[in-house]
Protein backbone atom coordinates (compact mmCIF):
# COMPACT_ATOMS: atom_id res chain seq x y z
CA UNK A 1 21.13 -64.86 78.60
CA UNK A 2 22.90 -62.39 76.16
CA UNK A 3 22.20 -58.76 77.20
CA UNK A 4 23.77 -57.20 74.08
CA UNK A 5 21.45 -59.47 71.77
CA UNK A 6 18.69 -58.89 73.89
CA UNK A 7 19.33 -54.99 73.67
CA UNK A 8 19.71 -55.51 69.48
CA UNK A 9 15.92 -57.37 69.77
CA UNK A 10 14.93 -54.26 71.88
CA UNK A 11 16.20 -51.71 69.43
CA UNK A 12 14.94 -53.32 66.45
CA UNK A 13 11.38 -53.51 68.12
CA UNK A 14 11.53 -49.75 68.89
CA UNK A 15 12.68 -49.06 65.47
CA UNK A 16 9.98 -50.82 63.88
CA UNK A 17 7.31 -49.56 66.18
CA UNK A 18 8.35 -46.44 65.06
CA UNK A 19 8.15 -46.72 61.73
CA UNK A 20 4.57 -47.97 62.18
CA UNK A 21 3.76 -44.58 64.22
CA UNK A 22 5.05 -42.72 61.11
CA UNK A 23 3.00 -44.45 58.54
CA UNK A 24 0.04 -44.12 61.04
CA UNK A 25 0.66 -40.26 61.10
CA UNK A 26 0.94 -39.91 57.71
CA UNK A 27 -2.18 -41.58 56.97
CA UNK A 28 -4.11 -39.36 59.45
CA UNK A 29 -2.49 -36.25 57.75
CA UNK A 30 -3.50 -38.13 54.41
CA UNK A 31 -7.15 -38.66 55.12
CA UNK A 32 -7.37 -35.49 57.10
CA UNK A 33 -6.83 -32.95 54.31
CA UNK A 34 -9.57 -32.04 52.26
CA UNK A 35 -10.23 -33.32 48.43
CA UNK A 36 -9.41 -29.77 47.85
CA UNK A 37 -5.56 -30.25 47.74
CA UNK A 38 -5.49 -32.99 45.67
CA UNK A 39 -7.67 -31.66 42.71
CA UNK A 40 -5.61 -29.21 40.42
CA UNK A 41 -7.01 -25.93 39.92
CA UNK A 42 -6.58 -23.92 36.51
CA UNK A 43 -7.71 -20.21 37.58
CA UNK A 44 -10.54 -21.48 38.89
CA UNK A 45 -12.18 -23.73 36.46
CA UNK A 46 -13.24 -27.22 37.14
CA UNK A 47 -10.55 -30.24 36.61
CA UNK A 48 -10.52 -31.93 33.64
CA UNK A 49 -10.89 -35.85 33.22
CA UNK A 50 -7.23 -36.03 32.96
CA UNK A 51 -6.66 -34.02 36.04
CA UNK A 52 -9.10 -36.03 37.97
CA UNK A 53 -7.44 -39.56 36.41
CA UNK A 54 -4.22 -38.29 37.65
CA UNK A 55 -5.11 -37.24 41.44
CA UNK A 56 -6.80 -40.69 41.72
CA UNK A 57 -3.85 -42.43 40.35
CA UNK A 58 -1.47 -40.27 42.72
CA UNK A 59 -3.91 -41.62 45.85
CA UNK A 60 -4.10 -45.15 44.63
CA UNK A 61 0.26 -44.71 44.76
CA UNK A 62 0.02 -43.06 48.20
CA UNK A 63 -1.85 -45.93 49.82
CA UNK A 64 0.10 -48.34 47.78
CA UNK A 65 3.30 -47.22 49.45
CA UNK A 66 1.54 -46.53 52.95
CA UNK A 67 0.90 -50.59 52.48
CA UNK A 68 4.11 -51.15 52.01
CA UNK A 69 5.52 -49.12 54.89
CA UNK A 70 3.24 -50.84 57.36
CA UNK A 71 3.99 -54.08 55.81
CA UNK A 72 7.80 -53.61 56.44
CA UNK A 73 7.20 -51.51 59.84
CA UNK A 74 5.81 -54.59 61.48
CA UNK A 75 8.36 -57.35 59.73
CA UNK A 76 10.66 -54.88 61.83
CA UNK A 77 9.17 -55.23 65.30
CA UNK A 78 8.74 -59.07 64.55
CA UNK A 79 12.98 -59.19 63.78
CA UNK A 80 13.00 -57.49 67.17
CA UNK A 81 10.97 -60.04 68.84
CA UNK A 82 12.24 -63.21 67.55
CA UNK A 83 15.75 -61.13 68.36
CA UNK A 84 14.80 -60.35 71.98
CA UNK A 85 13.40 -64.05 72.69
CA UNK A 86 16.23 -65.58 71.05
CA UNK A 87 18.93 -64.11 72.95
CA UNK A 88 17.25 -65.54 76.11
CA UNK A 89 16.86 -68.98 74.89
CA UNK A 90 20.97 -69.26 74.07
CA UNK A 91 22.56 -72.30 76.08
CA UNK A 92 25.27 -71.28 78.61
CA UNK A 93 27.58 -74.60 77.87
């Protein structure tokens, strides 16, 4: 058994659970906040199409990315497990 690899598998778990908590708090801050802060407001006058176009293209990016994140938050922890289980597998010859 390697203890150094299987403390590399550990650390690369943690740091990819991690990121997953962080993407999972940022979408709760996301989808907490209300529409208001994503419309622009011009003295008080309603949005135009434009405006309204460009907060929805904005979210669509924001998910997009959150995606990603998650996507490479649990690739990560995987690395970390097939690092931990490897280390424990090595042959002692």
């Amino acid at each position: 058994m390697d203890r150094r690899g299987r403390f590399v598998g550990m650390a690369v778990f943690a740091l990819g659970i991690a990121v997953l908590i962080f993407v999972f708090i940022i979408a709760y801050t996301m989808f907490k906040s209300p529409v208001s802060h994503l419309l622009p407001t011009a003295g008080g006058k309603a949005p135009s199409a434009m405006d309204l176009g460009t907060a929805v293209a904005w979210v669509a990016v924001r998910i997009g990315l959150l995606f990603i994140m998650t996507l490479a938050g649990s690739l990560i922890a995987s690395k970390g497990i097939q690092l931990y289980l490897g280390s424990g597998t090595a042959d002692s010859r």
